[in-house]
N, C-alpha and C. Protein backbone atom coordinates (compact mmCIF):
# COMPACT_ATOMS: atom_id res chain seq x y z
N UNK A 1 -125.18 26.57 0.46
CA UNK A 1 -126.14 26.69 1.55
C UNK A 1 -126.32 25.35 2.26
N UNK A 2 -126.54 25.27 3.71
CA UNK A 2 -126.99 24.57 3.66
C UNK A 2 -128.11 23.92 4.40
N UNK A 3 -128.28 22.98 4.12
CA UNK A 3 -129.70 21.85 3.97
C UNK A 3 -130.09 21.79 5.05
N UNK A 4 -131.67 22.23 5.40
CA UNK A 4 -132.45 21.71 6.50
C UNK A 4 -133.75 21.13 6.21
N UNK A 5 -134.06 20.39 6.77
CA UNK A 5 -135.85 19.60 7.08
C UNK A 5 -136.32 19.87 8.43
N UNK A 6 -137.59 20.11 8.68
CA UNK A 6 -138.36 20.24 10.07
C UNK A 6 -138.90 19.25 9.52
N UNK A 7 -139.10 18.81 11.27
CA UNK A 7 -140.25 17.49 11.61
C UNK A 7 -140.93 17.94 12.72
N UNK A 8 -142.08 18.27 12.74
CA UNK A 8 -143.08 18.62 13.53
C UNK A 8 -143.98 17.52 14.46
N UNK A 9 -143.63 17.35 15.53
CA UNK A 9 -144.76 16.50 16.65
C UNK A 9 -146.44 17.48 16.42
N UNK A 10 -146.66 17.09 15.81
CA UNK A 10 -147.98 18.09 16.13
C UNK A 10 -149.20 17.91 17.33
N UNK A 11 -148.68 16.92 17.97
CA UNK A 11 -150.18 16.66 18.87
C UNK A 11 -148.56 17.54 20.47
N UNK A 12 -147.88 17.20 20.57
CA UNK A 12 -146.73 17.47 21.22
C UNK A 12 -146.63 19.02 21.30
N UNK A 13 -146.75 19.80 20.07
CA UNK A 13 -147.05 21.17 19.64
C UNK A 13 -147.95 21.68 20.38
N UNK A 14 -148.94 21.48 20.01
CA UNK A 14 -150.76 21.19 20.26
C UNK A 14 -150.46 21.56 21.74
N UNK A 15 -150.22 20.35 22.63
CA UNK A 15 -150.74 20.10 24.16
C UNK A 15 -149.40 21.24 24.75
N UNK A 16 -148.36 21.36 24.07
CA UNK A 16 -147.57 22.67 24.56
C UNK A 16 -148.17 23.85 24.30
N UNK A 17 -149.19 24.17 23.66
CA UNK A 17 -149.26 25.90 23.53
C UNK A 17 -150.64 25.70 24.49
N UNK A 18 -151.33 24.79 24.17
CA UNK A 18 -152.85 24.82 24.63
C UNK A 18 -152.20 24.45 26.00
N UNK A 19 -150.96 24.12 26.95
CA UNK A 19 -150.94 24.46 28.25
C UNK A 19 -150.58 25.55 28.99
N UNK A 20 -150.11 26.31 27.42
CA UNK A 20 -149.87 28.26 28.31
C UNK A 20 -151.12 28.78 27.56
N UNK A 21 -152.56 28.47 27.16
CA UNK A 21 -152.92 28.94 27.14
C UNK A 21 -152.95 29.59 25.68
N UNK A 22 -152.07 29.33 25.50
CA UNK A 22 -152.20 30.51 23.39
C UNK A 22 -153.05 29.82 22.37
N UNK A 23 -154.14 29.41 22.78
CA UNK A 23 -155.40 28.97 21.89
C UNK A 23 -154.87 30.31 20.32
N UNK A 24 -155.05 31.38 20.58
CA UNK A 24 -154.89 32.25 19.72
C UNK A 24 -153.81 31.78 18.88
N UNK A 25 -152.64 31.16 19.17
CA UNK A 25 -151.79 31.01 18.09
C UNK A 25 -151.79 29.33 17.50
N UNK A 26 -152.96 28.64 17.46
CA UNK A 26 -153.22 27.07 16.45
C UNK A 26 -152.89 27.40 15.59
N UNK A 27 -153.36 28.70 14.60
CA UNK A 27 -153.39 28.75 13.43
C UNK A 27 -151.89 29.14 12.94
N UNK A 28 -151.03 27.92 13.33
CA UNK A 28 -149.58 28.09 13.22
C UNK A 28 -149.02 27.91 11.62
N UNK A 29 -148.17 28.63 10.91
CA UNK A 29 -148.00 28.31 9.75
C UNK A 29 -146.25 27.67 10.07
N UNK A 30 -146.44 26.89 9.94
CA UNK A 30 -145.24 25.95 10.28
C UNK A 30 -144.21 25.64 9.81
N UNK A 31 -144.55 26.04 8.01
CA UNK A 31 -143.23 25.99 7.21
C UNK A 31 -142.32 27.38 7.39
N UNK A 32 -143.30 29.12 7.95
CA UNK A 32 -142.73 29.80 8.64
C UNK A 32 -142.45 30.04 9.77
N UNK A 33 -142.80 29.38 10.29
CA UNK A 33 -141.86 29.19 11.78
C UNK A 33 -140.37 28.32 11.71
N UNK A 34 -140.61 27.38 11.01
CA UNK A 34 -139.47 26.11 10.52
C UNK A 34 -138.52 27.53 9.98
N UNK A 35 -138.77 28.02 8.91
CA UNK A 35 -137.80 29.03 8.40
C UNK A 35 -137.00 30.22 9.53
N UNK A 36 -138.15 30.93 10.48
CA UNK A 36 -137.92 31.88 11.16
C UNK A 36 -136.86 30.92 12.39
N UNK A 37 -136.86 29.76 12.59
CA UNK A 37 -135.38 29.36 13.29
C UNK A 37 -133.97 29.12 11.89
N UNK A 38 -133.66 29.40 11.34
CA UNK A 38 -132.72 29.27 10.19
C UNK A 38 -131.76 29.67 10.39
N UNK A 39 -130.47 29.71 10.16
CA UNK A 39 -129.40 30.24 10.45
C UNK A 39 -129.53 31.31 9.18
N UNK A 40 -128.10 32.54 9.00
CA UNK A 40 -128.15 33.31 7.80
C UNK A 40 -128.31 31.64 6.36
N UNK A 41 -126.88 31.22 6.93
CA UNK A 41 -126.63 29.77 6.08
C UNK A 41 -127.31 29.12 5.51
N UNK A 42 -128.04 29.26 6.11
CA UNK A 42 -129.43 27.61 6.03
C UNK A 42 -130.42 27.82 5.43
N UNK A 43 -131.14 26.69 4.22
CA UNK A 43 -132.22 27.24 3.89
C UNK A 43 -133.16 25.73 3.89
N UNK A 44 -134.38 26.11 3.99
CA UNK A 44 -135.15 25.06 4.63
C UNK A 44 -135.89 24.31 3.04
N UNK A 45 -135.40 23.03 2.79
CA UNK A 45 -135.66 22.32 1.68
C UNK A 45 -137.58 21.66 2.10
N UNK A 46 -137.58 21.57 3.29
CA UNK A 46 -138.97 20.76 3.36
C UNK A 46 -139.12 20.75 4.69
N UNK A 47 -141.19 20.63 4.91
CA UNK A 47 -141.50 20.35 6.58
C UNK A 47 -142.24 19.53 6.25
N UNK A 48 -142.07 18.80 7.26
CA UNK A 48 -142.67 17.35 7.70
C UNK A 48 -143.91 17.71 8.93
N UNK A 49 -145.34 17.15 8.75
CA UNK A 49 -145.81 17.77 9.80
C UNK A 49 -146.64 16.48 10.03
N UNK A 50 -146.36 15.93 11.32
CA UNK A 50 -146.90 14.54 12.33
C UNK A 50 -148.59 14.74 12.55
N UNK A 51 -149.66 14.11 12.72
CA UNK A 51 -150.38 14.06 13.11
C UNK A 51 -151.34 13.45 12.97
N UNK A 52 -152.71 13.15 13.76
CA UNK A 52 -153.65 12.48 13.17
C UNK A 52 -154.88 12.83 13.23
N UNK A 53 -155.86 12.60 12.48
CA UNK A 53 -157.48 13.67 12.21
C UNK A 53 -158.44 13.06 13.67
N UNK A 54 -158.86 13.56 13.78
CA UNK A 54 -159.89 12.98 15.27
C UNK A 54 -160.54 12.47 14.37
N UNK A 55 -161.56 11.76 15.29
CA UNK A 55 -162.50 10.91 15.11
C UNK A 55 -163.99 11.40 15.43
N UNK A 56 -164.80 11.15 14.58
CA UNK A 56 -165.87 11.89 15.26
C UNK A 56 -166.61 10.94 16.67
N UNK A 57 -166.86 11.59 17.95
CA UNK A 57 -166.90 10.74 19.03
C UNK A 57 -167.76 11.65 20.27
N UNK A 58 -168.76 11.92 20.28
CA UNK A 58 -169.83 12.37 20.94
C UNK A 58 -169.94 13.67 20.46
N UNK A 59 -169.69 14.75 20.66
CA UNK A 59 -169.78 16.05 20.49
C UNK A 59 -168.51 16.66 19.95
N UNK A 60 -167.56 16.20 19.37
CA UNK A 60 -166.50 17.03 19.10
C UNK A 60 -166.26 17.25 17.55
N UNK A 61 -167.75 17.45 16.77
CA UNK A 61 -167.76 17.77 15.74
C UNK A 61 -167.19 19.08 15.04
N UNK A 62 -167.14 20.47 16.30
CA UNK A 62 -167.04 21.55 15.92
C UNK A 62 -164.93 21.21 16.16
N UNK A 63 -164.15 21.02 16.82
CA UNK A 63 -163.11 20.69 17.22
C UNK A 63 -162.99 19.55 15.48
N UNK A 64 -163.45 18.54 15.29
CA UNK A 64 -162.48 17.75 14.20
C UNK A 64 -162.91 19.22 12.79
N UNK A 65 -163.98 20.04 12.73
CA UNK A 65 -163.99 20.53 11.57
C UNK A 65 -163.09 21.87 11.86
N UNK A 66 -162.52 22.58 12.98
CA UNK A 66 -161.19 23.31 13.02
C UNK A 66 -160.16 22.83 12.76
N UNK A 67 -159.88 21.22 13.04
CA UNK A 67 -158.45 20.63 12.73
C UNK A 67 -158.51 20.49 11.23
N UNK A 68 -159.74 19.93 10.60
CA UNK A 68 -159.52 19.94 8.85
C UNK A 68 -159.43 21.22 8.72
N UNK A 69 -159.78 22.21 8.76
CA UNK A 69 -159.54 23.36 8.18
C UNK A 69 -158.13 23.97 8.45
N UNK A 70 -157.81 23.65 9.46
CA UNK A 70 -156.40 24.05 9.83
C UNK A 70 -155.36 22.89 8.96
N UNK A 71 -155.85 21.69 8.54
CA UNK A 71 -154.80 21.04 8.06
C UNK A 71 -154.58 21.10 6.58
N UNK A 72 -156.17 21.87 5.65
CA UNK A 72 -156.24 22.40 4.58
C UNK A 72 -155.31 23.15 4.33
N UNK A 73 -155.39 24.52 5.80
CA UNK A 73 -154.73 25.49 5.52
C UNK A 73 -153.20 25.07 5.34
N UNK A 74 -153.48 24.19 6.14
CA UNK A 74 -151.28 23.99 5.84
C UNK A 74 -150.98 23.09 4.33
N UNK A 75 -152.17 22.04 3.76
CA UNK A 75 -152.14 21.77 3.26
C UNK A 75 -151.52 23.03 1.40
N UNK A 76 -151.80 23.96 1.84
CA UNK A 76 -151.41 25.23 0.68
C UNK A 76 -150.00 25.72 0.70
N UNK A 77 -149.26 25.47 2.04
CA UNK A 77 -148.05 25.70 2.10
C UNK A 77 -146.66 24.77 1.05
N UNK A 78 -146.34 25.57 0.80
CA UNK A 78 -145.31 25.06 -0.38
C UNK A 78 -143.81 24.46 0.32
N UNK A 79 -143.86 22.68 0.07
CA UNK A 79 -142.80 21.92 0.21
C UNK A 79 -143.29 21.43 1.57
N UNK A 80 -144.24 21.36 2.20
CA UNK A 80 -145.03 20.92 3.76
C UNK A 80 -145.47 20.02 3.28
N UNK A 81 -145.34 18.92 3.95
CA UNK A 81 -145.94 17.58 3.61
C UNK A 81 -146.52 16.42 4.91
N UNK A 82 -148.16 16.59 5.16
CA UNK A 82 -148.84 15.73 6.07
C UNK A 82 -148.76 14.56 6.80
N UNK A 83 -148.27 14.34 7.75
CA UNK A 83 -147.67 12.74 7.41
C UNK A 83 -149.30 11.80 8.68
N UNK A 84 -150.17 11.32 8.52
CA UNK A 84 -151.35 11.01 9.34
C UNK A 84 -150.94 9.49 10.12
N UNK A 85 -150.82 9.81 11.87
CA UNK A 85 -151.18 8.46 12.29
C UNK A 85 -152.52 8.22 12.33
N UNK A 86 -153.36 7.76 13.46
CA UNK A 86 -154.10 7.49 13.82
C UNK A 86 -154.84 7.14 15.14
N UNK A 87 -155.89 7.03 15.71
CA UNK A 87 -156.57 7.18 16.63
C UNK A 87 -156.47 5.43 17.28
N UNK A 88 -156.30 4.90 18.46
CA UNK A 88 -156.50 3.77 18.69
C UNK A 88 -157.78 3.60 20.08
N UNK A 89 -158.79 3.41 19.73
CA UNK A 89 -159.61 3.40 20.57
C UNK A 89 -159.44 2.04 22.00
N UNK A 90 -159.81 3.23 23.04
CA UNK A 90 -159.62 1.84 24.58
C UNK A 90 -160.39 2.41 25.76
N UNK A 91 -160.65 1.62 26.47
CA UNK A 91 -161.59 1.72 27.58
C UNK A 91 -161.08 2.05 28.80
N UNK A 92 -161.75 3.52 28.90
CA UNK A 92 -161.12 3.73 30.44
C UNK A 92 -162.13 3.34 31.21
N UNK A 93 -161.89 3.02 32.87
CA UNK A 93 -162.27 2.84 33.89
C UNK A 93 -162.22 3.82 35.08
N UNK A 94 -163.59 4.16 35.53
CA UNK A 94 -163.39 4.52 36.85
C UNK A 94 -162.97 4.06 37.74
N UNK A 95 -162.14 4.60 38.31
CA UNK A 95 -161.43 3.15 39.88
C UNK A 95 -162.68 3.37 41.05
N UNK A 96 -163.24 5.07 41.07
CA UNK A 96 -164.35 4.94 42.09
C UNK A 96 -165.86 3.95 42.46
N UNK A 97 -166.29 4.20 40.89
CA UNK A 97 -167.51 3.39 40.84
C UNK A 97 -167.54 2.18 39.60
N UNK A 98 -166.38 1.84 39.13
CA UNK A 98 -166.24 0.77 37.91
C UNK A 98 -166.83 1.33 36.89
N UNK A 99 -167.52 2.89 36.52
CA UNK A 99 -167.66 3.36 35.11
C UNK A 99 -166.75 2.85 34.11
N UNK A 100 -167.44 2.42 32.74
CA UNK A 100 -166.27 2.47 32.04
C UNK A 100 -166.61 3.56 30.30
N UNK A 101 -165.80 3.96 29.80
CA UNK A 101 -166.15 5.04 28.88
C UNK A 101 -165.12 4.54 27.64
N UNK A 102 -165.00 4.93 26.17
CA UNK A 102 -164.14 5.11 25.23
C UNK A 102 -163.63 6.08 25.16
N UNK A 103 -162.51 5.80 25.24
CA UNK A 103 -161.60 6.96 24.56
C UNK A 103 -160.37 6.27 23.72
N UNK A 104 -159.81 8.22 23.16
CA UNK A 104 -159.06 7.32 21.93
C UNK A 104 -157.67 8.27 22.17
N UNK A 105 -156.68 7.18 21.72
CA UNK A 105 -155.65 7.08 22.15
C UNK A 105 -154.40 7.77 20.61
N UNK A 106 -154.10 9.02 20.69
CA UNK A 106 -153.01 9.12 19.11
C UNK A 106 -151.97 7.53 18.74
N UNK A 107 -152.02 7.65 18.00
CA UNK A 107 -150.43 6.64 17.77
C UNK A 107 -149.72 7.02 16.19
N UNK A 108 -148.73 6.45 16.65
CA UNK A 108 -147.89 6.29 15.14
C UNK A 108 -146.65 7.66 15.41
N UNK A 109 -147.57 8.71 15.67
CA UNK A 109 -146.33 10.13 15.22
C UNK A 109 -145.02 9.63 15.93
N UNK A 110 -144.60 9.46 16.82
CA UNK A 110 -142.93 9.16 16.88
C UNK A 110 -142.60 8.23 15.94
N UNK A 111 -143.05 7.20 15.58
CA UNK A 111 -142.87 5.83 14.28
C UNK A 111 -142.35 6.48 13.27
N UNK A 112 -143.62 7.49 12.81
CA UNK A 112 -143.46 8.04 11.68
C UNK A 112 -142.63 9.27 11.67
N UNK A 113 -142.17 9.68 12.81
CA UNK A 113 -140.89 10.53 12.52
C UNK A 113 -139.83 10.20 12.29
N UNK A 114 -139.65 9.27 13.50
CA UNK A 114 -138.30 8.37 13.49
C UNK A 114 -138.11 7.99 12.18
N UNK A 115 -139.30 6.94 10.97
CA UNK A 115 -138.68 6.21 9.80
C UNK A 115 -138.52 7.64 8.78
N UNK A 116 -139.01 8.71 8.68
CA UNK A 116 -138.88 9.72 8.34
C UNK A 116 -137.53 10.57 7.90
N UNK A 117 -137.20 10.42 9.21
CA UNK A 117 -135.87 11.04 9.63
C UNK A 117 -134.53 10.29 9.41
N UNK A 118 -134.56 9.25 9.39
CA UNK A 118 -133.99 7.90 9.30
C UNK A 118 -133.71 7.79 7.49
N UNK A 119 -134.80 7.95 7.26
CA UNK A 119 -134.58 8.24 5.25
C UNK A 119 -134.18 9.10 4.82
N UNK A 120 -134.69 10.15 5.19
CA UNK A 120 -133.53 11.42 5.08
C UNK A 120 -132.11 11.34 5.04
N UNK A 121 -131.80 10.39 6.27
CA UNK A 121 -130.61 10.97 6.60
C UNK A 121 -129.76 9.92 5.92
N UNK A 122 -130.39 8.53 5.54
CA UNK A 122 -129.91 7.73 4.57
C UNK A 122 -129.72 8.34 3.08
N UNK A 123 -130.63 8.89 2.83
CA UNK A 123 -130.56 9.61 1.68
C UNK A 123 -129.71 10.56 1.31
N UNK A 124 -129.53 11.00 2.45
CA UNK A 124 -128.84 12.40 2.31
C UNK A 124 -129.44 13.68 1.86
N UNK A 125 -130.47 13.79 2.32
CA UNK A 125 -131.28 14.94 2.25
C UNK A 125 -131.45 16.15 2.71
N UNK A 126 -130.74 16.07 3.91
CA UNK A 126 -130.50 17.29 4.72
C UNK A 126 -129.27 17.08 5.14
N UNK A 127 -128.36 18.31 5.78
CA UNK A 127 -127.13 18.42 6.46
C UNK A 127 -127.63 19.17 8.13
N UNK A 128 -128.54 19.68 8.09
CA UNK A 128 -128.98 19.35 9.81
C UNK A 128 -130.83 19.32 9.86
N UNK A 129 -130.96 18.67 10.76
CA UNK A 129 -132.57 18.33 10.75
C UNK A 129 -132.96 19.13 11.55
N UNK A 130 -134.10 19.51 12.04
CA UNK A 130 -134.86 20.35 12.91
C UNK A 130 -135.97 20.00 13.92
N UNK A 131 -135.96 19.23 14.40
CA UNK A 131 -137.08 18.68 15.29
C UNK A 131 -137.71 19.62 16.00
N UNK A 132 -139.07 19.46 15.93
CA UNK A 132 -140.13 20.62 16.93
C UNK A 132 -140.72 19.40 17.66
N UNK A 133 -140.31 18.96 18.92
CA UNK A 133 -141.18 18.31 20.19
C UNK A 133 -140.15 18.07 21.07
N UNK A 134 -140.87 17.64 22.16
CA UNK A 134 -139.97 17.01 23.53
C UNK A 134 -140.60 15.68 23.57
N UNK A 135 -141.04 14.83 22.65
CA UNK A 135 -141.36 13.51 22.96
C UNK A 135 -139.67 12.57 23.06
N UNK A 136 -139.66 12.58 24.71
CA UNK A 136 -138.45 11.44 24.95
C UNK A 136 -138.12 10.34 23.80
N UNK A 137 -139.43 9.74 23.05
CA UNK A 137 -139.35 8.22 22.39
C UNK A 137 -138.40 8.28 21.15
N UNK A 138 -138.48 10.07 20.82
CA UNK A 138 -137.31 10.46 19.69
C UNK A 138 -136.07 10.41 19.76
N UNK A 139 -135.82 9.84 21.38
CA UNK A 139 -134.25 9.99 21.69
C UNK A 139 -133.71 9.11 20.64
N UNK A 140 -133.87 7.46 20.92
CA UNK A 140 -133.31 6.69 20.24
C UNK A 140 -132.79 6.87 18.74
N UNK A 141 -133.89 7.29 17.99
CA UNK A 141 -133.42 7.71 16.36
C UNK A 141 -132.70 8.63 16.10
N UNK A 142 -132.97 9.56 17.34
CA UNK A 142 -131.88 11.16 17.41
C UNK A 142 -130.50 10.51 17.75
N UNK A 143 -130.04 9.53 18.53
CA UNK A 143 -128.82 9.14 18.66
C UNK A 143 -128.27 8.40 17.33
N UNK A 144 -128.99 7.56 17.10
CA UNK A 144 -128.38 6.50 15.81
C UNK A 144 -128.31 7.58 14.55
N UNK A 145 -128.75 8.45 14.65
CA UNK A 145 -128.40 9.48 13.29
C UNK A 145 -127.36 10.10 13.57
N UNK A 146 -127.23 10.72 14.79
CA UNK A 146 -126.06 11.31 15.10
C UNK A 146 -124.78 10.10 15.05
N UNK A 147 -125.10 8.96 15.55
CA UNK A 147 -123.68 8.50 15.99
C UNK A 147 -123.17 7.46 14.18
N UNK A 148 -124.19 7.57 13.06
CA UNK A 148 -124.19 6.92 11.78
C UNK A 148 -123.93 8.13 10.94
N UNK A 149 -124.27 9.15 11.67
CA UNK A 149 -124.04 10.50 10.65
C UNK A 149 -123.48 11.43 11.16
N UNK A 150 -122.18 11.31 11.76
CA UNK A 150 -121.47 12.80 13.13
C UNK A 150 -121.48 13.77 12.03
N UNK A 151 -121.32 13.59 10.53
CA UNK A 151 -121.48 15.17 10.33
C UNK A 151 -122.49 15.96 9.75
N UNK A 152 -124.07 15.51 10.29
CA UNK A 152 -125.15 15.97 10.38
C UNK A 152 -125.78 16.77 12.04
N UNK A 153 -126.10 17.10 11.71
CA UNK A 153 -126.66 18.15 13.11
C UNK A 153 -128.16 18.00 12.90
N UNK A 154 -128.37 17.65 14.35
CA UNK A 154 -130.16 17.30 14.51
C UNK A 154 -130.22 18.44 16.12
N UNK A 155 -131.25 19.59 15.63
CA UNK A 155 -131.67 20.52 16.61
C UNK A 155 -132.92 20.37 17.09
N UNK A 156 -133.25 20.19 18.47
CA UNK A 156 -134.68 20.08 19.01
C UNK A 156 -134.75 21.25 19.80
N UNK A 157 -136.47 21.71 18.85
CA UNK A 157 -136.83 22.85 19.47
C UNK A 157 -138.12 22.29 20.32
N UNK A 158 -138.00 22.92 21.51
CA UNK A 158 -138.89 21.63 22.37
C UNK A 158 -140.31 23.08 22.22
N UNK A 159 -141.67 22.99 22.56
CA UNK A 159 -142.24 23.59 22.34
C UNK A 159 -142.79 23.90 23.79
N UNK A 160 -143.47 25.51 23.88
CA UNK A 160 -143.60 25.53 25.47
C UNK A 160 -143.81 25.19 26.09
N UNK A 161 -143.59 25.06 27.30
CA UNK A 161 -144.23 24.09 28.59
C UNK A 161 -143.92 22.95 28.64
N UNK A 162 -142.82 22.05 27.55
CA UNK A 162 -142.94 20.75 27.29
C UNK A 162 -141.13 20.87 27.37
N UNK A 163 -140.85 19.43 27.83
CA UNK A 163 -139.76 19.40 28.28
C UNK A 163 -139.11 18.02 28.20
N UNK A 164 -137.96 17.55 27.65
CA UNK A 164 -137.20 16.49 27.75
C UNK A 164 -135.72 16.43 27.74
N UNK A 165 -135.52 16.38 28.85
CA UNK A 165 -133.77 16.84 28.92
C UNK A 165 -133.06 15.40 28.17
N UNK A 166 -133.52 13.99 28.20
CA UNK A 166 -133.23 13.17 27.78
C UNK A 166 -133.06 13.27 26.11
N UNK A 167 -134.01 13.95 25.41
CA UNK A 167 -134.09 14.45 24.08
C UNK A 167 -133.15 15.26 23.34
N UNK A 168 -133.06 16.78 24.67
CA UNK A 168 -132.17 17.59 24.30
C UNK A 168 -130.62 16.88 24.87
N UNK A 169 -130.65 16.09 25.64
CA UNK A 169 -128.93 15.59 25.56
C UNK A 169 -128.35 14.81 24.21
N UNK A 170 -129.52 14.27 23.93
CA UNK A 170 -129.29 13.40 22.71
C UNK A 170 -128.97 14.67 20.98
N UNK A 171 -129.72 15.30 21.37
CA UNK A 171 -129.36 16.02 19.98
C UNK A 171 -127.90 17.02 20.42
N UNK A 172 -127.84 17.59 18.20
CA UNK A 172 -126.47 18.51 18.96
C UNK A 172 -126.50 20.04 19.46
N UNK A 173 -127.89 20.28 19.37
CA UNK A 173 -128.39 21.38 20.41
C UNK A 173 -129.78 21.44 20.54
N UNK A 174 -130.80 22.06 21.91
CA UNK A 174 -131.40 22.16 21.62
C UNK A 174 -132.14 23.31 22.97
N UNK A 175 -133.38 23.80 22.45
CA UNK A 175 -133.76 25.15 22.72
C UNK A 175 -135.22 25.30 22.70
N UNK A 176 -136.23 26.02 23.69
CA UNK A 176 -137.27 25.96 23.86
C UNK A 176 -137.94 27.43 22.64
N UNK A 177 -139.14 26.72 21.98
CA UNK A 177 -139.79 27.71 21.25
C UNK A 177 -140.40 28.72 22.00
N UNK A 178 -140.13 30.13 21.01
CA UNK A 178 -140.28 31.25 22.08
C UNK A 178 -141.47 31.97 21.29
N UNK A 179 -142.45 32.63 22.75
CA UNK A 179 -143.48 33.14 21.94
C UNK A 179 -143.68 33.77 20.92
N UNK A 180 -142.41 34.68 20.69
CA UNK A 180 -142.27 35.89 19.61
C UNK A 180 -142.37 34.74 18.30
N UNK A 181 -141.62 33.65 18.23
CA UNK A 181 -141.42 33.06 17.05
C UNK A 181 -142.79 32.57 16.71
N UNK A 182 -143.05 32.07 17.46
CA UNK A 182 -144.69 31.20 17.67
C UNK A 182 -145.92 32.65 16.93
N UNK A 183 -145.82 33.48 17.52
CA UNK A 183 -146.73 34.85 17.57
C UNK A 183 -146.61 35.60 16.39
N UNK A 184 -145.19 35.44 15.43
CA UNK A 184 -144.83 36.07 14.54
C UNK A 184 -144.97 34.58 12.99
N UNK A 185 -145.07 33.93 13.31
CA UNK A 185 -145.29 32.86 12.20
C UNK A 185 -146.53 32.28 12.38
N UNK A 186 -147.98 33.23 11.96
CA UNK A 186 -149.67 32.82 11.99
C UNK A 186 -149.76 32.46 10.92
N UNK A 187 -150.53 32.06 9.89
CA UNK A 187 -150.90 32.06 8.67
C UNK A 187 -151.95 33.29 8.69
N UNK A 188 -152.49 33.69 7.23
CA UNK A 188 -153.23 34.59 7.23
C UNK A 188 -154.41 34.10 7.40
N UNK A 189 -155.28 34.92 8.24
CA UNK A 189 -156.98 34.74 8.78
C UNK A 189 -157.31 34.35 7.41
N UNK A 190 -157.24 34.79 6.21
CA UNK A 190 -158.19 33.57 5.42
C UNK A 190 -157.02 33.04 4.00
N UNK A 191 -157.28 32.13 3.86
CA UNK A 191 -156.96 31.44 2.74
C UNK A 191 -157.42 30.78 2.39
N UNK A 192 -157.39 31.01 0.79
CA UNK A 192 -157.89 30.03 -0.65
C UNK A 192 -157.59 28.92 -1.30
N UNK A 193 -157.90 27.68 -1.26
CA UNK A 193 -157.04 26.64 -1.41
C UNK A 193 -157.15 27.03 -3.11
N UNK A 194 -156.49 25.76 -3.78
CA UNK A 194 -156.23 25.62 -4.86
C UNK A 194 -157.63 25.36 -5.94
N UNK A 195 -158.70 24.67 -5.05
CA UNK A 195 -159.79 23.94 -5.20
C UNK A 195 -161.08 25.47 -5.24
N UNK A 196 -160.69 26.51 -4.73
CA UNK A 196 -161.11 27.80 -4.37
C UNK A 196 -161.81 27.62 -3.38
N UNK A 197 -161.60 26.87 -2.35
CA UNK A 197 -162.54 27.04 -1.01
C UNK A 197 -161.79 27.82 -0.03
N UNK A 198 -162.57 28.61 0.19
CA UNK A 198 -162.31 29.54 1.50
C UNK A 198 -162.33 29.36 2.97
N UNK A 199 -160.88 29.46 3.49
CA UNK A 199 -160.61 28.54 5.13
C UNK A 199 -160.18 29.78 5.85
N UNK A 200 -160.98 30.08 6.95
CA UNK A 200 -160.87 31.20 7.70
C UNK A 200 -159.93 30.63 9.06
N UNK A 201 -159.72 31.32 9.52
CA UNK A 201 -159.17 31.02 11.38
C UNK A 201 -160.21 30.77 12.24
N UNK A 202 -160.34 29.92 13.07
CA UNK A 202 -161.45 29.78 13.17
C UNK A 202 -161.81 30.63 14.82
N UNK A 203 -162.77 31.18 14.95
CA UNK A 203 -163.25 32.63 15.77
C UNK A 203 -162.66 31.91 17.01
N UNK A 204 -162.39 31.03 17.49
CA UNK A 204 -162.26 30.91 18.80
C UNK A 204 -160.92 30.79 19.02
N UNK A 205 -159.76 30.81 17.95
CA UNK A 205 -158.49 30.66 17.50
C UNK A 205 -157.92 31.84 17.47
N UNK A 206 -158.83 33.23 17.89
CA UNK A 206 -158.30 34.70 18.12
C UNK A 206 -158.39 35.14 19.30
């Protein structure tokens, strides 16, 4: 058989579904979706999933306690493994009236894919990788694997609405996620962690 890993952009994910609108499908189970692209051949050894926890920052208490619960929930999935950047806080400006406000800025997830992917493929851990985003900044590591490893195959599945032709030239194929796959790989409305706490979908996620 052989060997695959997904690596998941999750904020990249995120701002692709929440721009068509499919609030209903967050509650993505990711190690089955990673599977439901598989060849007959292929069987999926591990998912890698990018992201970082908000911050609590005026009112978006109800929003960071859906993302823990959603990251619990993936947290139960077997061979999925969390990988957390972080928030970098900076000051925007109004250009109209010189307002100025905080906001916070993701970082790290391409870093941490790239050195990710990069060990893998040193390792020899997979025989083709699976990328879920269109972040351009992945080109670079997507080439040096390919051109250090021609007989590994790195596939980017770009996620809807999101787009990098620079990305998909660089890999050795690649293809936009389609709703059916997205719509057909939910996790179930409730699950039990290990700890026995009970993590629902959360009502505004239907």
């Amino acid at each position: 058989m052989s060997r695959v890993i997904s690596y998941i952009d999750g904020f990249n994910l995120y701002f692709g579904l929440k721009g068509k609108g499919w609030k209903r499908y967050y509650w993505l189970d990711l190690a089955a979706l990673s599977t439901s692209l598989l060849k007959p051949e292929q069987t999926l050894l591990a998912t890698h999933y990018f992201t970082a926890r908000l911050r609590m920052a005026g009112k978006n208490h109800a929003d960071k306690q859906r993302q823990d619960d959603y990251l619990d929930a993936l947290a139960t999935r077997p061979n999925l493994h969390i990988h957390h950047g972080h928030y970098l806080k900076k000051m925007r400006q109004c250009r109209s009236c010189g307002a100025q406000w905080p906001d916070y800025e993701e970082k790290m997830t391409d870093v941490n894919i790239a050195v990710q992917l990069l060990a893998d493929a040193f390792d020899d851990h997979f025989d083709t990788a699976l990328i879920i985003s269109a972040d351009s900044d992945l080109t670079t590591p997507v080439q040096f694997v390919r051109k250090r490893f021609p007989q590994k195959r790195i596939i980017v599945a770009q996620p809807p609405g999101r787009n990098s032709v620079q990305l998909a030239n660089a890999a050795t194929a690649a293809f936009t996620l389609s709703q059916t796959k997205i719509r057909q790989s939910q996790l179930p409305d409730t699950i039990t962690t290990s700890a026995g706490i009970v993590l629902q979908r959360p009502a505004t996620w239907k």
